[in-house]
Protein backbone atom coordinates (compact mmCIF):
# COMPACT_ATOMS: atom_id res chain seq x y z
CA UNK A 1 88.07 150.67 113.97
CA UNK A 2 91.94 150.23 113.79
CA UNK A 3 93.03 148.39 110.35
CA UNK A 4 95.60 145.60 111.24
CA UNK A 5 98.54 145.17 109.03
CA UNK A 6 98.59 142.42 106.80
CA UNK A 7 101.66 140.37 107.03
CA UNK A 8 102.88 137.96 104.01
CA UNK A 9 104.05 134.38 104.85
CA UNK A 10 103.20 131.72 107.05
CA UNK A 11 103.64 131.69 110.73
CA UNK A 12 106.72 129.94 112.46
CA UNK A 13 106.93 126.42 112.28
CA UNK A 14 104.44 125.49 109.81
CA UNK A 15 104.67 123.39 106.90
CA UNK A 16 103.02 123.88 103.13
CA UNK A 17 102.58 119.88 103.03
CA UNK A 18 101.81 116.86 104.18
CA UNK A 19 104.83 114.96 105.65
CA UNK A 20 103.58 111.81 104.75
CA UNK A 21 102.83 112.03 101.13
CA UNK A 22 105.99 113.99 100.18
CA UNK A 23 108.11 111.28 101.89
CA UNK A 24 106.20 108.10 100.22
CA UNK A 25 106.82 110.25 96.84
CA UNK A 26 110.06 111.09 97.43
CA UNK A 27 110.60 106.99 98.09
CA UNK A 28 109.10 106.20 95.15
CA UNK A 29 111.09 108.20 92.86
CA UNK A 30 114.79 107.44 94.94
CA UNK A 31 113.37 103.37 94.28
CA UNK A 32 112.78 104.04 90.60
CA UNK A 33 115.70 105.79 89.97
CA UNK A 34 118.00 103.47 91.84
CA UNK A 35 115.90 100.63 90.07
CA UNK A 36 117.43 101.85 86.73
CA UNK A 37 120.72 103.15 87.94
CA UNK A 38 120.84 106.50 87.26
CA UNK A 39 122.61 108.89 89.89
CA UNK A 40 120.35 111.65 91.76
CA UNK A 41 122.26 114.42 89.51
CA UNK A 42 121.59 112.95 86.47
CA UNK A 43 118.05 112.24 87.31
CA UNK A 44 118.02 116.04 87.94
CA UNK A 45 119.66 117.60 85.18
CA UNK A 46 116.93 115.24 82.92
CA UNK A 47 113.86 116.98 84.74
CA UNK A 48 115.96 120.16 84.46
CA UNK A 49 116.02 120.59 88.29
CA UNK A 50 118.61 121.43 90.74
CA UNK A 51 120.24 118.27 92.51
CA UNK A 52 119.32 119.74 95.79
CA UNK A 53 116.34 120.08 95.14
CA UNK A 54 115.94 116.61 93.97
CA UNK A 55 117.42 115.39 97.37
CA UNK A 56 114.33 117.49 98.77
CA UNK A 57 112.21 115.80 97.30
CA UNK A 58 113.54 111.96 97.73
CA UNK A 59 114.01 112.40 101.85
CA UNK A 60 110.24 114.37 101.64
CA UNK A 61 111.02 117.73 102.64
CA UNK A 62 109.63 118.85 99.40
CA UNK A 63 106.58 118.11 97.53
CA UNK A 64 106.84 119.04 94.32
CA UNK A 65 103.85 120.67 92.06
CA UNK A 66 102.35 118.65 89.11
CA UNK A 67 104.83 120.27 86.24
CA UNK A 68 107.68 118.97 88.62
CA UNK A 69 106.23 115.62 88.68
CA UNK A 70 105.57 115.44 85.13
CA UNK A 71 109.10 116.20 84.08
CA UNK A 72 110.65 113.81 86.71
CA UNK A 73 107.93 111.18 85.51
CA UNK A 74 109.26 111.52 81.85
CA UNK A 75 112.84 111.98 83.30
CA UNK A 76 112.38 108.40 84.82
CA UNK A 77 110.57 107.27 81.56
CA UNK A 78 107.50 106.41 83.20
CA UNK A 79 103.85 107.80 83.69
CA UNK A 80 103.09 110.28 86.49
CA UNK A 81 100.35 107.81 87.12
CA UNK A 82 102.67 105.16 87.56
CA UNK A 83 104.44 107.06 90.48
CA UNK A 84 101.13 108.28 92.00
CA UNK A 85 99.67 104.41 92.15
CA UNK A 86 103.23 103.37 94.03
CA UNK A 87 103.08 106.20 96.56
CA UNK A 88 99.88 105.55 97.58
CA UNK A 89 100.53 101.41 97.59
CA UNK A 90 103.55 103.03 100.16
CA UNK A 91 100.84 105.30 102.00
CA UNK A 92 98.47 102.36 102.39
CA UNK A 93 101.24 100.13 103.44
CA UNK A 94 102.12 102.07 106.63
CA UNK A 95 98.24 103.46 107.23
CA UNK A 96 97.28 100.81 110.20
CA UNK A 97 94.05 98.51 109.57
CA UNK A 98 91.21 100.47 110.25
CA UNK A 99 88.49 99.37 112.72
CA UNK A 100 85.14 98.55 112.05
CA UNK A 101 82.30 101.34 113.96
């Protein structure tokens, strides 16, 4: 029997998350940080981040680890808990009523 090469990364075209979380997330944090006026690069220098990376993750094309949202939780001056409950209000909000069986 013939060993087959292994080959590292993921095949074309497919993603490491969820779109739908990351972009509720990424709502929630763009709402809280326009909420108290501070500008995307600040918000990112505070979580020590790169501003690019912090536009990643407000449009949802990122979703960042649990370290990432602790620091931009305490960047924001609010709990990680805090932005979990509002991204899942946002995730229920645009889930359609579900039928009884």
């Amino acid at each position: 029997m013939q060993k087959r090469s292994i080959q590292r990364g993921r095949p074309a075209g497919t993603t490491t998350y969820e779109a739908e979380p990351a972009i509720a997330f990424g709502a929630v944090v763009r709402e809280e940080r326009t909420d108290q006026g501070i500008a995307q690069e600040t918000l990112a220098h505070l979580a020590g981040i790169e501003r690019s990376h912090m536009g990643k993750i407000e449009r949802g094309e990122h979703i960042p680890t649990l370290p990432l949202i602790l620091k931009i939780a305490r960047a924001l001056k609010c709990s990680s808990a805090h932005l979990m409950a509002a991204m899942e209000a946002k995730l229920a909000e645009s889930d359609p009523p579900k039928r009884g069986n």
